[in-house]
Structure formats: C-alpha cells, structure tokens
N, C-alpha and C. Protein backbone atom coordinates (compact mmCIF):
# COMPACT_ATOMS: atom_id res chain seq x y z
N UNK A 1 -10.17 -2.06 -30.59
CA UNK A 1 -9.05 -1.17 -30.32
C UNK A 1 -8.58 -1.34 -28.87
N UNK A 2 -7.07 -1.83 -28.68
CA UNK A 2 -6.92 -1.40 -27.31
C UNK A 2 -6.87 -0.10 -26.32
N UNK A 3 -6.97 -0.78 -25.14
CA UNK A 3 -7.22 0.68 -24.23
C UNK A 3 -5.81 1.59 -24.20
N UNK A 4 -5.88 2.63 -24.26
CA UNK A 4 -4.71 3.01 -23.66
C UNK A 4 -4.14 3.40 -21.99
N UNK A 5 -3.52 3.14 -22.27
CA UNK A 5 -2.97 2.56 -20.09
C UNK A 5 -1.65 3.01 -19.78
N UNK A 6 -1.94 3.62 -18.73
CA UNK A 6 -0.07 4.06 -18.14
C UNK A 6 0.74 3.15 -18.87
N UNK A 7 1.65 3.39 -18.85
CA UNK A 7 2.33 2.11 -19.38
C UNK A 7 3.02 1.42 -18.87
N UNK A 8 3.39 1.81 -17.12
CA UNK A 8 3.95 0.79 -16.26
C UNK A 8 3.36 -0.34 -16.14
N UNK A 9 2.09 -0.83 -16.59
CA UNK A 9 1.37 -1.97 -16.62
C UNK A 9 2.01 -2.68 -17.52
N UNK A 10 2.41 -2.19 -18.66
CA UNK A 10 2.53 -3.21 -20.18
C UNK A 10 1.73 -4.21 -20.80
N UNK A 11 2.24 -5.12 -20.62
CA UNK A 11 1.38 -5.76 -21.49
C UNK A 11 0.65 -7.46 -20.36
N UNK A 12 0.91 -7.18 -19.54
CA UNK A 12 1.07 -8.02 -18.12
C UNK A 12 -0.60 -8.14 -17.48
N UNK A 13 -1.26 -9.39 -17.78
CA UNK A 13 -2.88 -9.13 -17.45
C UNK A 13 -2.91 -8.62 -15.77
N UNK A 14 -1.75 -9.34 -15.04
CA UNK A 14 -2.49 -9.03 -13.75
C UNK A 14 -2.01 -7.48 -13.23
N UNK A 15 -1.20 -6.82 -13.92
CA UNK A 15 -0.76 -5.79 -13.72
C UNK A 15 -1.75 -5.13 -14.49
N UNK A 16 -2.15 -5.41 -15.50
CA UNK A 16 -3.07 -4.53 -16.55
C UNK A 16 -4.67 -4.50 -15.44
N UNK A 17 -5.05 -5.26 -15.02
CA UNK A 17 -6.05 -5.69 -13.86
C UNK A 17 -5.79 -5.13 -12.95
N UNK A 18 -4.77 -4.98 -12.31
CA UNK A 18 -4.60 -3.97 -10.39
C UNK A 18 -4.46 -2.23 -11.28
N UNK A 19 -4.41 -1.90 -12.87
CA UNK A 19 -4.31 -0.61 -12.80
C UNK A 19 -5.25 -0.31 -13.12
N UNK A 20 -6.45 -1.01 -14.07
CA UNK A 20 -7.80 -0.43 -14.36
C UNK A 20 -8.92 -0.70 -13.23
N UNK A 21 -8.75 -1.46 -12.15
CA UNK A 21 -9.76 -1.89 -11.41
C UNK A 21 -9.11 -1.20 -9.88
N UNK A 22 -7.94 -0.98 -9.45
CA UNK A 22 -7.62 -0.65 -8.10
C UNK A 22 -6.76 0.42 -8.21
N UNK A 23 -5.28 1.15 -9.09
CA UNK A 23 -4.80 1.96 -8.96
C UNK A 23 -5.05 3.07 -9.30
N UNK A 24 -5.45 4.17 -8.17
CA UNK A 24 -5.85 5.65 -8.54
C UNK A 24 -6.79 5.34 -7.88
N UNK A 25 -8.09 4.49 -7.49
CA UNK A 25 -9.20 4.79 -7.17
C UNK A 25 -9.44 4.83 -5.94
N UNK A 26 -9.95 5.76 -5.11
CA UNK A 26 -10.24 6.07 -3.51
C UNK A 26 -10.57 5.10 -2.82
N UNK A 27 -9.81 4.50 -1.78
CA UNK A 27 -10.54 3.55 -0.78
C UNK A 27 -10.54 4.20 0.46
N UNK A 28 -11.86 3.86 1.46
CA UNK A 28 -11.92 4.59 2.54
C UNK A 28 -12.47 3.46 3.63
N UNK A 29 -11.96 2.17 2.89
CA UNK A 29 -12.18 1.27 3.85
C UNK A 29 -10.70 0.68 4.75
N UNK A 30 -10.69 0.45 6.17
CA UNK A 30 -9.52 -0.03 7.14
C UNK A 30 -9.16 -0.98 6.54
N UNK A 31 -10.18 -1.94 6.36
CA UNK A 31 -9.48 -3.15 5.67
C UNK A 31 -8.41 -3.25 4.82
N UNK A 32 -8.91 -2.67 3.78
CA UNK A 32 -8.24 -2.55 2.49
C UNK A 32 -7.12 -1.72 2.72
N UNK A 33 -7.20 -0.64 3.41
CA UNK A 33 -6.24 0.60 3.44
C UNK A 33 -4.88 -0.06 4.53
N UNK A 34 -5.52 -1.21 4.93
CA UNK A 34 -4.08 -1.88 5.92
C UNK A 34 -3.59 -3.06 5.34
N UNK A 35 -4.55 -3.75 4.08
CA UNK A 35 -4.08 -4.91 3.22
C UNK A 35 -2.99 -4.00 2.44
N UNK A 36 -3.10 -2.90 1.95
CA UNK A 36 -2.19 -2.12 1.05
C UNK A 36 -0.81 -1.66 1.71
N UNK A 37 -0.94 -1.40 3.14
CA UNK A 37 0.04 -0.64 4.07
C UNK A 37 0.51 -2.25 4.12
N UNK A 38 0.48 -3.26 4.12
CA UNK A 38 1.22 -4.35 4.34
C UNK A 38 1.87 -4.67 2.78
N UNK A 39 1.27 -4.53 1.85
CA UNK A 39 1.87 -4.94 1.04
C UNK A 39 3.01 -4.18 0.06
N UNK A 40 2.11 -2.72 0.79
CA UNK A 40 3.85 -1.46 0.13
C UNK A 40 4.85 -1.90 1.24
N UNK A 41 4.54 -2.56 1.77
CA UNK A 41 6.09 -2.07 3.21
C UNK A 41 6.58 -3.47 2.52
N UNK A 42 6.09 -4.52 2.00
CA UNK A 42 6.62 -5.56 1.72
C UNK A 42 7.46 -5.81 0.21
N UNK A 43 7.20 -4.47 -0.33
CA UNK A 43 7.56 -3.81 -1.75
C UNK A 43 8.54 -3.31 -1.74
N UNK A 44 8.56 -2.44 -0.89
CA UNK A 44 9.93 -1.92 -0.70
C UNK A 44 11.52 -2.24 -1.17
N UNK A 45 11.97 -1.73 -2.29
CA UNK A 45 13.08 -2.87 -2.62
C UNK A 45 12.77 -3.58 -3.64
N UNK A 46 11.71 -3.81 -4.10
CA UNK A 46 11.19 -5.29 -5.34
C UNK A 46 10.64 -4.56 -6.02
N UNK A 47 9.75 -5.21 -6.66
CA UNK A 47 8.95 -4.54 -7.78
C UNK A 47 7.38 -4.73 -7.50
N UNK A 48 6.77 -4.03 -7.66
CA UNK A 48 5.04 -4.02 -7.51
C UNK A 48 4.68 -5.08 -7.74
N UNK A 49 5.26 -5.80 -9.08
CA UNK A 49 4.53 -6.44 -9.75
C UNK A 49 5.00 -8.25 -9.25
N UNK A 50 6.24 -7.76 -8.47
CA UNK A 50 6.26 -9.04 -7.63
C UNK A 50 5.56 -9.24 -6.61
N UNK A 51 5.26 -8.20 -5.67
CA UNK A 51 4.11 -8.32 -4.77
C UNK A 51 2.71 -8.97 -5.70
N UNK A 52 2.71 -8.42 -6.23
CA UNK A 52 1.00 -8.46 -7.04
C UNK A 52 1.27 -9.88 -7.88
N UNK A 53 1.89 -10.47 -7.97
CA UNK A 53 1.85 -11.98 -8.21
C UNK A 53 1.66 -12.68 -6.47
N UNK A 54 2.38 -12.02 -5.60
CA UNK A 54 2.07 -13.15 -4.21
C UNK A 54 1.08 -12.41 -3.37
N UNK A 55 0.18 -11.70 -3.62
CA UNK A 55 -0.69 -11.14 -3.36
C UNK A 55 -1.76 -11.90 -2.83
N UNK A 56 -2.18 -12.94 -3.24
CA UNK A 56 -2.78 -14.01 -2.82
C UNK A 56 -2.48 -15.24 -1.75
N UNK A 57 -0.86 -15.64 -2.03
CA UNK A 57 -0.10 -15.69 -1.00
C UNK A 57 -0.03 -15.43 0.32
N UNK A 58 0.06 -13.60 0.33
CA UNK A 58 0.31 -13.21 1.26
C UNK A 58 -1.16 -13.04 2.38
N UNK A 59 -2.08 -13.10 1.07
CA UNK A 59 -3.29 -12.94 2.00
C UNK A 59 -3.62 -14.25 2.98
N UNK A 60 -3.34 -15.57 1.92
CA UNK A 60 -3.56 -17.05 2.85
C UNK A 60 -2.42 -16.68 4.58
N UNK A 61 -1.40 -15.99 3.92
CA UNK A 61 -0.26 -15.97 5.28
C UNK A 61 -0.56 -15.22 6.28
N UNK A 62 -1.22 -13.95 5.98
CA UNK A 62 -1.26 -13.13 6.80
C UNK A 62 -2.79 -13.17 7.36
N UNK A 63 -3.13 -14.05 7.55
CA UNK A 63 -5.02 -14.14 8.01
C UNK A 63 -5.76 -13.30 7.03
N UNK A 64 -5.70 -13.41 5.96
CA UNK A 64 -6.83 -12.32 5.30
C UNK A 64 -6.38 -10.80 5.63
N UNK A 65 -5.40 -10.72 5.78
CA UNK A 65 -4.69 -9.14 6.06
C UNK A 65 -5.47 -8.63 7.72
N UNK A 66 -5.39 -10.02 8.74
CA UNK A 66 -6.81 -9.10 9.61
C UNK A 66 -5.64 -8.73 10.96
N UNK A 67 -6.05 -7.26 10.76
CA UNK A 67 -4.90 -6.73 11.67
C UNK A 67 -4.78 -7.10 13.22
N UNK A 68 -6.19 -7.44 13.55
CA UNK A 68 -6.25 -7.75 15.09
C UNK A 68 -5.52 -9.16 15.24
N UNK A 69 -5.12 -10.16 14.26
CA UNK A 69 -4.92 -11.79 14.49
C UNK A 69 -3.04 -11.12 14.34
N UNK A 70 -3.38 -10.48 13.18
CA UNK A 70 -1.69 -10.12 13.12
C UNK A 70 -1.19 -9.33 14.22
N UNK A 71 -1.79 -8.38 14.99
CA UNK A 71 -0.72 -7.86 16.37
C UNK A 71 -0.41 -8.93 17.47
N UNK A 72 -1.29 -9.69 17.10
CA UNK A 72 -0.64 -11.14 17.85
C UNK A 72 0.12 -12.31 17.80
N UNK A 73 0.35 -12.07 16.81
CA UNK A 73 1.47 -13.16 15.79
C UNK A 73 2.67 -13.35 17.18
N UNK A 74 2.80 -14.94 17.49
CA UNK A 74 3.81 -15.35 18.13
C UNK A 74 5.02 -15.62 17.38
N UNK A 75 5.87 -16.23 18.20
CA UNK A 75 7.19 -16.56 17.20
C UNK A 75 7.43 -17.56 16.68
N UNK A 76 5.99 -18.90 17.14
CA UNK A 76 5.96 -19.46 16.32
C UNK A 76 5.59 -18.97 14.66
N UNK A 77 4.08 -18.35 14.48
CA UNK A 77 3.93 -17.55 13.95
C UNK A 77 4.67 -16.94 12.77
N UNK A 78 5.85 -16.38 13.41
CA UNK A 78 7.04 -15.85 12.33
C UNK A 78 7.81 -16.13 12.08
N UNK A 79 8.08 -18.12 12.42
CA UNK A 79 8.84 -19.17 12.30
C UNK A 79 8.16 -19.36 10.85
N UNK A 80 6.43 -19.85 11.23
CA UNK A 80 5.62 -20.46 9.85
C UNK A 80 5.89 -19.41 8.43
N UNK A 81 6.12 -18.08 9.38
CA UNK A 81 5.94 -16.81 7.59
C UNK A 81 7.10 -17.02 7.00
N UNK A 82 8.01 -17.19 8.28
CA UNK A 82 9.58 -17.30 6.96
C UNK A 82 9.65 -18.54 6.98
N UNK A 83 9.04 -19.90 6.84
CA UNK A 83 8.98 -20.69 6.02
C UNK A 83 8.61 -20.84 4.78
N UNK A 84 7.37 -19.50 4.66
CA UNK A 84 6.67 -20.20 3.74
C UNK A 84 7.17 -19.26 2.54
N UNK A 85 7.73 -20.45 1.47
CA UNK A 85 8.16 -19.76 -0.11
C UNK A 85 6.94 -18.57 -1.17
N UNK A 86 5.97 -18.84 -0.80
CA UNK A 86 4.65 -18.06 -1.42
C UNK A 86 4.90 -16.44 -1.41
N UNK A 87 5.44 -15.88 0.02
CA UNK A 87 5.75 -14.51 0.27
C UNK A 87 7.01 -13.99 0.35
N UNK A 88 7.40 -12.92 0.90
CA UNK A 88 8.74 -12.36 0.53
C UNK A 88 8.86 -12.85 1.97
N UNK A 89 9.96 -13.33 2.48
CA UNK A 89 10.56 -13.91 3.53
C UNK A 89 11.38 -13.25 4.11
N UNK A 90 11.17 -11.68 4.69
CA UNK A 90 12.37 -10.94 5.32
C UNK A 90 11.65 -10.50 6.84
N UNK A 91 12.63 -11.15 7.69
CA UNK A 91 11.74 -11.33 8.85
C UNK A 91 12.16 -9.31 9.40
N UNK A 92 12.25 -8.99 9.21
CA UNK A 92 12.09 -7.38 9.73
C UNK A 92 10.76 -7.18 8.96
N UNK A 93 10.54 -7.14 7.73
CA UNK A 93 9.34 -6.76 7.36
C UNK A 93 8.11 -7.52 7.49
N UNK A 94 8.19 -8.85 8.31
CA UNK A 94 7.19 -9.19 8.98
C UNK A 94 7.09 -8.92 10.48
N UNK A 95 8.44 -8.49 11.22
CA UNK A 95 8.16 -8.10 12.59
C UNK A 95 7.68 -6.96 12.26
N UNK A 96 7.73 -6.09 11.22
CA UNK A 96 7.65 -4.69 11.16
C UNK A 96 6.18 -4.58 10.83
N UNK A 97 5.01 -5.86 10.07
CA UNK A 97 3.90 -5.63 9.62
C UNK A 97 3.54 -6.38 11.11
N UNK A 98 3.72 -6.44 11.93
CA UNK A 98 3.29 -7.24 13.73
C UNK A 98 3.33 -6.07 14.26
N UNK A 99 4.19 -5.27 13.96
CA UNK A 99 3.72 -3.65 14.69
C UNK A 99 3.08 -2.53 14.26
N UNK A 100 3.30 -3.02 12.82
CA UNK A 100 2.08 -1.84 11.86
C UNK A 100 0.61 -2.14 12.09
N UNK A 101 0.58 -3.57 12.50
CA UNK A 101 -1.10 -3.98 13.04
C UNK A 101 -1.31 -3.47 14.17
N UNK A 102 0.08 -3.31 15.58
CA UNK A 102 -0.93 -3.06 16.23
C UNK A 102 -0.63 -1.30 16.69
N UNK A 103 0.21 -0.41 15.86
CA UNK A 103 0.22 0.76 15.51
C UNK A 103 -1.12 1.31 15.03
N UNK A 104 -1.60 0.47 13.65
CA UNK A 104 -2.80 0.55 12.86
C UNK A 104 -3.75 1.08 13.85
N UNK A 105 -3.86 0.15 14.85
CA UNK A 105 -5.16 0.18 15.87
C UNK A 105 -5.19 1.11 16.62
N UNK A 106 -3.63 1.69 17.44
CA UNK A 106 -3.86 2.61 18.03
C UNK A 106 -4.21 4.09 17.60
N UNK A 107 -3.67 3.84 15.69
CA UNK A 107 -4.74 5.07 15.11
C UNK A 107 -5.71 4.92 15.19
N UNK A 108 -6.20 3.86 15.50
CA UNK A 108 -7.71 3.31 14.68
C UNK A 108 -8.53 4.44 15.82
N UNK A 109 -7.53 3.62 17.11
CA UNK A 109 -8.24 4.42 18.47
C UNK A 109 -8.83 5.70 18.54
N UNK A 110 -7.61 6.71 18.10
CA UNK A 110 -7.23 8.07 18.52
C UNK A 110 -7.87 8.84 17.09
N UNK A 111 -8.70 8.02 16.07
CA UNK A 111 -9.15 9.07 15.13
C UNK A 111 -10.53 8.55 14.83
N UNK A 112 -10.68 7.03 15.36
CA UNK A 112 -12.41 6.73 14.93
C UNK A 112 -12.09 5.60 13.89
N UNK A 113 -11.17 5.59 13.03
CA UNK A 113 -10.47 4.87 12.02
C UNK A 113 -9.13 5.60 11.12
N UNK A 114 -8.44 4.59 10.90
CA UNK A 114 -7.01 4.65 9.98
C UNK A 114 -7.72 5.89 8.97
N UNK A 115 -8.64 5.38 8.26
CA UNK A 115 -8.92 6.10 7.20
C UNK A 115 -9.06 8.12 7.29
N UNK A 116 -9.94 7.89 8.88
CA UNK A 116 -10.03 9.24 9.16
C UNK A 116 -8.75 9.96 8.97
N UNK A 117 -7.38 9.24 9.72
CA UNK A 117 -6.49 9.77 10.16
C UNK A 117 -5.90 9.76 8.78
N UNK A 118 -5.81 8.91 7.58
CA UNK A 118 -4.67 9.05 6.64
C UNK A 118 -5.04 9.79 5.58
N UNK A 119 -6.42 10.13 5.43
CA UNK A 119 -7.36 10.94 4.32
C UNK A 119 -7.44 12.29 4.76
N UNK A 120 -6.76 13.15 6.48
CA UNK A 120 -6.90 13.82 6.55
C UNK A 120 -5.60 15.07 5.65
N UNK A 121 -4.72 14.03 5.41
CA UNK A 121 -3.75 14.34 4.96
C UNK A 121 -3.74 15.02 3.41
N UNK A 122 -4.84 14.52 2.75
CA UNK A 122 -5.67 15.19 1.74
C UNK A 122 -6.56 15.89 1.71
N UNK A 123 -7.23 16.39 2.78
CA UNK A 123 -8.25 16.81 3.55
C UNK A 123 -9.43 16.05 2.89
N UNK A 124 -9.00 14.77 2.98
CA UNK A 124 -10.40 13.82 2.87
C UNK A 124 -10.82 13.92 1.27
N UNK A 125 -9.87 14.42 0.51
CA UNK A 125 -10.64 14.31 -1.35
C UNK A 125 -9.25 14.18 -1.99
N UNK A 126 -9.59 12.76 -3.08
CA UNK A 126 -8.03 12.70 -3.75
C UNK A 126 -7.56 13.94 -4.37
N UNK A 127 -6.04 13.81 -4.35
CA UNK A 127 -5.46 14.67 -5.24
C UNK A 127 -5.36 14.23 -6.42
N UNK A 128 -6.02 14.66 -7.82
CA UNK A 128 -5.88 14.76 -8.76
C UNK A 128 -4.24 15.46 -9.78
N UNK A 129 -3.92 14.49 -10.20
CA UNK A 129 -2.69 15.33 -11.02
C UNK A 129 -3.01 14.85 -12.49
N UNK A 130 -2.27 15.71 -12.71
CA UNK A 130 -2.70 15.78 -14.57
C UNK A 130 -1.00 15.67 -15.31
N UNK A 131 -0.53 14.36 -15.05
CA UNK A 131 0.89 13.60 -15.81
C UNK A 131 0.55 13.80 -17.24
N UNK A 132 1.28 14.20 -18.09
CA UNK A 132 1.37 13.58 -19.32
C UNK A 132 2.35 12.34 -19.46
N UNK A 133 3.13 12.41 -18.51
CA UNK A 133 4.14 10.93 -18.99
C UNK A 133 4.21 10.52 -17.66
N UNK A 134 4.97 9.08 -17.48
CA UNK A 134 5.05 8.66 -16.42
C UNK A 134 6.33 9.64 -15.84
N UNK A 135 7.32 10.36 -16.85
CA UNK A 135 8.62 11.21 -15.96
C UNK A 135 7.78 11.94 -15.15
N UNK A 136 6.94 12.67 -15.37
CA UNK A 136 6.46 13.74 -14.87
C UNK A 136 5.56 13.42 -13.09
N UNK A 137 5.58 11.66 -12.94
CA UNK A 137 5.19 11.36 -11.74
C UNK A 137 5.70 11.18 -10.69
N UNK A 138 5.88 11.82 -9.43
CA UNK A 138 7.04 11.65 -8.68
C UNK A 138 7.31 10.47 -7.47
N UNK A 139 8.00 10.65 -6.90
CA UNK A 139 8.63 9.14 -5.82
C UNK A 139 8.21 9.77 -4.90
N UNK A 140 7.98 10.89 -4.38
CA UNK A 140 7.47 11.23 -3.30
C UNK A 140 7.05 12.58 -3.24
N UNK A 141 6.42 13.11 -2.13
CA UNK A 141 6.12 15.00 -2.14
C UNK A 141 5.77 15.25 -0.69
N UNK A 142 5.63 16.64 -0.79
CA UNK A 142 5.51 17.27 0.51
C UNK A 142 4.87 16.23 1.40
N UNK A 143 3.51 15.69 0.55
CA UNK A 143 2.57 15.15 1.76
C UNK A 143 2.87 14.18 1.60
N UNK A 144 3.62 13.31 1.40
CA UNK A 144 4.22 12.05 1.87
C UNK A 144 5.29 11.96 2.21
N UNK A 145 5.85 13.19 2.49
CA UNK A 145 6.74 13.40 3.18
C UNK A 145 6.51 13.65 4.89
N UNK A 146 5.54 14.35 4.83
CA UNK A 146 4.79 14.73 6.19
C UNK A 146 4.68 13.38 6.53
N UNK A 147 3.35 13.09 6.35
CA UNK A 147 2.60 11.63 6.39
C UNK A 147 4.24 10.42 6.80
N UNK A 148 5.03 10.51 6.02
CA UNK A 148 5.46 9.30 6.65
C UNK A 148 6.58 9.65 7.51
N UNK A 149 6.89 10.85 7.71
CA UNK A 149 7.41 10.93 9.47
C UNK A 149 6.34 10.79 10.08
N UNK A 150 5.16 11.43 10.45
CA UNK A 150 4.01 11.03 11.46
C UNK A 150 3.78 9.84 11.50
N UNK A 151 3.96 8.77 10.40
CA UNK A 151 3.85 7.46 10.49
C UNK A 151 4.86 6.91 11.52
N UNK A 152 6.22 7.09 11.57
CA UNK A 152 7.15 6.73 11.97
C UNK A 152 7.45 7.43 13.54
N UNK A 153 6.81 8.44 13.58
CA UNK A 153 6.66 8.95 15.03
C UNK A 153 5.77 8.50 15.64
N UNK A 154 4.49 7.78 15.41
CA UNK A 154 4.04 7.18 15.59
C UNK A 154 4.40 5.23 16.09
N UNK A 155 5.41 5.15 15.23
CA UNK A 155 5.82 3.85 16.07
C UNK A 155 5.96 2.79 14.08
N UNK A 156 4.91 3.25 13.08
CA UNK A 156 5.40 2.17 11.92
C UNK A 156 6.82 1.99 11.49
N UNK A 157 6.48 0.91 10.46
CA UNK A 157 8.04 0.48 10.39
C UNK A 157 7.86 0.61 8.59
N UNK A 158 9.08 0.01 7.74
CA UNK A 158 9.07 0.53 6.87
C UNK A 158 7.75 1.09 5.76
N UNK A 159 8.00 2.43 6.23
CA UNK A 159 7.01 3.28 6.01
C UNK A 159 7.50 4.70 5.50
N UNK A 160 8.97 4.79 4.60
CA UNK A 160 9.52 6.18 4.35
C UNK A 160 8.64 6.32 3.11
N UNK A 161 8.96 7.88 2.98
CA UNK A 161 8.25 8.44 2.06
C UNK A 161 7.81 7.88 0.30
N UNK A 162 8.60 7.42 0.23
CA UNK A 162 8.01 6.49 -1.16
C UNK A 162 7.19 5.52 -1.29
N UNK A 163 7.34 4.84 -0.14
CA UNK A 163 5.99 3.47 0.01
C UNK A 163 5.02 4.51 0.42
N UNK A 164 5.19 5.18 1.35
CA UNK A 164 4.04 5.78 1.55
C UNK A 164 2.99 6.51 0.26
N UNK A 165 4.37 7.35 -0.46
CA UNK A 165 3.45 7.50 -1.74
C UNK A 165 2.92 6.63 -2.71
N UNK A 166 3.25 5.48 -2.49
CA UNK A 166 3.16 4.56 -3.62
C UNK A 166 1.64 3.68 -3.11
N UNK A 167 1.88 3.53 -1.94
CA UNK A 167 0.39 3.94 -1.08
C UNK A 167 -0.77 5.02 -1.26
N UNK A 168 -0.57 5.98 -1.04
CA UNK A 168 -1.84 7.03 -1.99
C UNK A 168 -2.33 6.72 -3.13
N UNK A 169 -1.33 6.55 -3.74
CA UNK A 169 -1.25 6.19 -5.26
C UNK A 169 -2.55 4.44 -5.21
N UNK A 170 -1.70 3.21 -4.69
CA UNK A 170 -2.75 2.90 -4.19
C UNK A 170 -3.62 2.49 -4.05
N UNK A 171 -4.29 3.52 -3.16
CA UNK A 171 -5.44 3.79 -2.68
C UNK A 171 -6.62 5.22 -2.58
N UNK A 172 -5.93 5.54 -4.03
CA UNK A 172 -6.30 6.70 -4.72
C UNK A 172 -6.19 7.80 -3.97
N UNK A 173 -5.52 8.39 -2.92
CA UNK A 173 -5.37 9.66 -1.91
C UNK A 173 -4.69 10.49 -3.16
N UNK A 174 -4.42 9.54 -4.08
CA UNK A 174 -3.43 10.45 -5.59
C UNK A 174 -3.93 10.19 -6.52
N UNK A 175 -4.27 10.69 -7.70
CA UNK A 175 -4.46 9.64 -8.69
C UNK A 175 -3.64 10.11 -9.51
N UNK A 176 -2.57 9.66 -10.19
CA UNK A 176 -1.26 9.73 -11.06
C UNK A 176 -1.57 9.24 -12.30
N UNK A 177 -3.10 8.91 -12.57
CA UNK A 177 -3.24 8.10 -14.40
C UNK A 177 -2.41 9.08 -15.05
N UNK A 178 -1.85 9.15 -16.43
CA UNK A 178 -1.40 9.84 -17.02
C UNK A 178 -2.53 10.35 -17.69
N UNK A 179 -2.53 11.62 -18.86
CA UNK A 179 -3.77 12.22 -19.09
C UNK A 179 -4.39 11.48 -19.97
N UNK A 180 -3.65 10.73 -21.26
CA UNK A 180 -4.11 10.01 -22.11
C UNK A 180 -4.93 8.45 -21.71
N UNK A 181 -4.66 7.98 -20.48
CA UNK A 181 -4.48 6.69 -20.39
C UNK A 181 -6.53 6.85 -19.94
N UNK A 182 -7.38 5.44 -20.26
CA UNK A 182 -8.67 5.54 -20.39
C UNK A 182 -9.13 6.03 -18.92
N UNK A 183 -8.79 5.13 -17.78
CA UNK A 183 -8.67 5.89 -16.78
C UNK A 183 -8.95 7.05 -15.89
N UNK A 184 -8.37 7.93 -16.54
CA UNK A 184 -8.63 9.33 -16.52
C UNK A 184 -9.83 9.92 -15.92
C-alpha cells in the first residue's frame, strides 16, 4: 500500500525523499540551518522543487554551504557562480548569500549560535499545526513575520516573510504535515 503524503510532493522521488526524510523535522544544527537559509533565498520566485534538483549543485558551488569560505567570496568568486549552469545564476542572490554568511556569523556571535537566535522565535519547540489540506497551510504568520524583519534589520537579504516561513517549515520550527499524511 502506498504511503500517504502531503501532496505537494506527488509523485516525484526526490521530492517524495526531501518530504519524508527532511520537511517538518527539527534541525538545531548551524550547518544545516544556513545550507537551508541559502537555499530558500535562492527559491524565491521558482519552485522548491527546482532548487531540490540543484541542490547538489549548489553545494559543489557554494563550498559545502561553509559560511566562513562564503563571507569571503571575491569577485572572482562571483564571476565562477554566475558561470556556472548547475545553479540559479542571479547575481543579487549570490551577493545577497556573501552577506547572509557573514550576517549568519554575527548572529552566530551575539547568541552562542544561529540556532539559539532563530529557535527562540518558537521558544525553542516546533510549532505543531494540525492542516487537514494543504489550503489550510499558510505563506506566512505572525512569527515569520516578526522573524523576517529582525532578519532584515539585521542586515539579510532576500529573507521576506515567506522564505522565511518556508524555512521553518524546512527545518521543522513548523511542522505543516497535513493530518492524514504518514508523517504526522
């Protein structure tokens, strides 16, 4: 019998794969939580599921997502990214992930880690919602509404309230499974 699954996945293995193994579930690691902040800001505009095909791509491009090599990215640097066909090629959203690295850090500074600072926003335990359909899931809310002005007062770049939620989401700060889906 098949599983039953949100159904924004469909019928798509690697999409069916990033929703049973990574979307909804809590990460409280920097790493990961700044591989994701690079790859919603690079979403923005497209579709998930085009990121999540160059996902691999983007990791060979961007050093393994390692934020300290990326606040240093020269212009050669962002000559080689918008060469290369593998990733999305819009040079604002790679000057903009050159300042989200080294934004990243100065949270990193001022809270101990990213994670401290972006989990406080949940007070550190996902929010659970209980969707019956995908209508019922929203593009954004209060706390990603908060969250991504403080992002942006802070100095990130595309970082408005919908990537940001789409970010929780994620990195489980939300978990949006629908009620039926195995998940749950």
């Amino acid at each position: 019998m098949d599983k039953i699954r949100c159904t924004w996945c469909g019928n798509d293995e690697l999409y069916q794969k990033y929703h049973d193994e990574e979307w909804g579930k809590p990460v409280y690691d920097d790493d990961t939580i700044f591989e994701f902040l690079i790859l919603e800001s690079f979403q923005a505009g497209l579709s998930w599921i085009t990121i999540l095909r160059k996902r691999e791509n983007f990791k060979k491009a961007f050093d393994n997502f390692n934020y300290k090599k990326i606040a240093k990215y020269s212009d050669d640097k962002i000559e080689e990214l918008m060469q290369n066909s593998g990733i999305v090629r819009n040079k604002l959203k790679i000057l903009a992930t050159i300042t989200n690295a080294q934004k990243f850090m100065e949270v990193q500074k001022e809270f101990g880690s990213f994670s401290n600072y972006i989990w406080a926003f949940v007070d550190g335990k996902p929010i659970i919602n209980q969707p019956n359909t995908l209508k019922e899931v929203p593009a954004t809310t209060e706390i990603s509404d908060k969250l991504a002005k403080d992002l942006k007062k802070r100095g990130f770049k595309f970082m408005g309230s919908t990537v940001v939620y789409a970010h929780m989401q994620a990195t489980g700060m939300v978990n949006d499974h629908v009620n039926d889906c195995f998940t749950k």
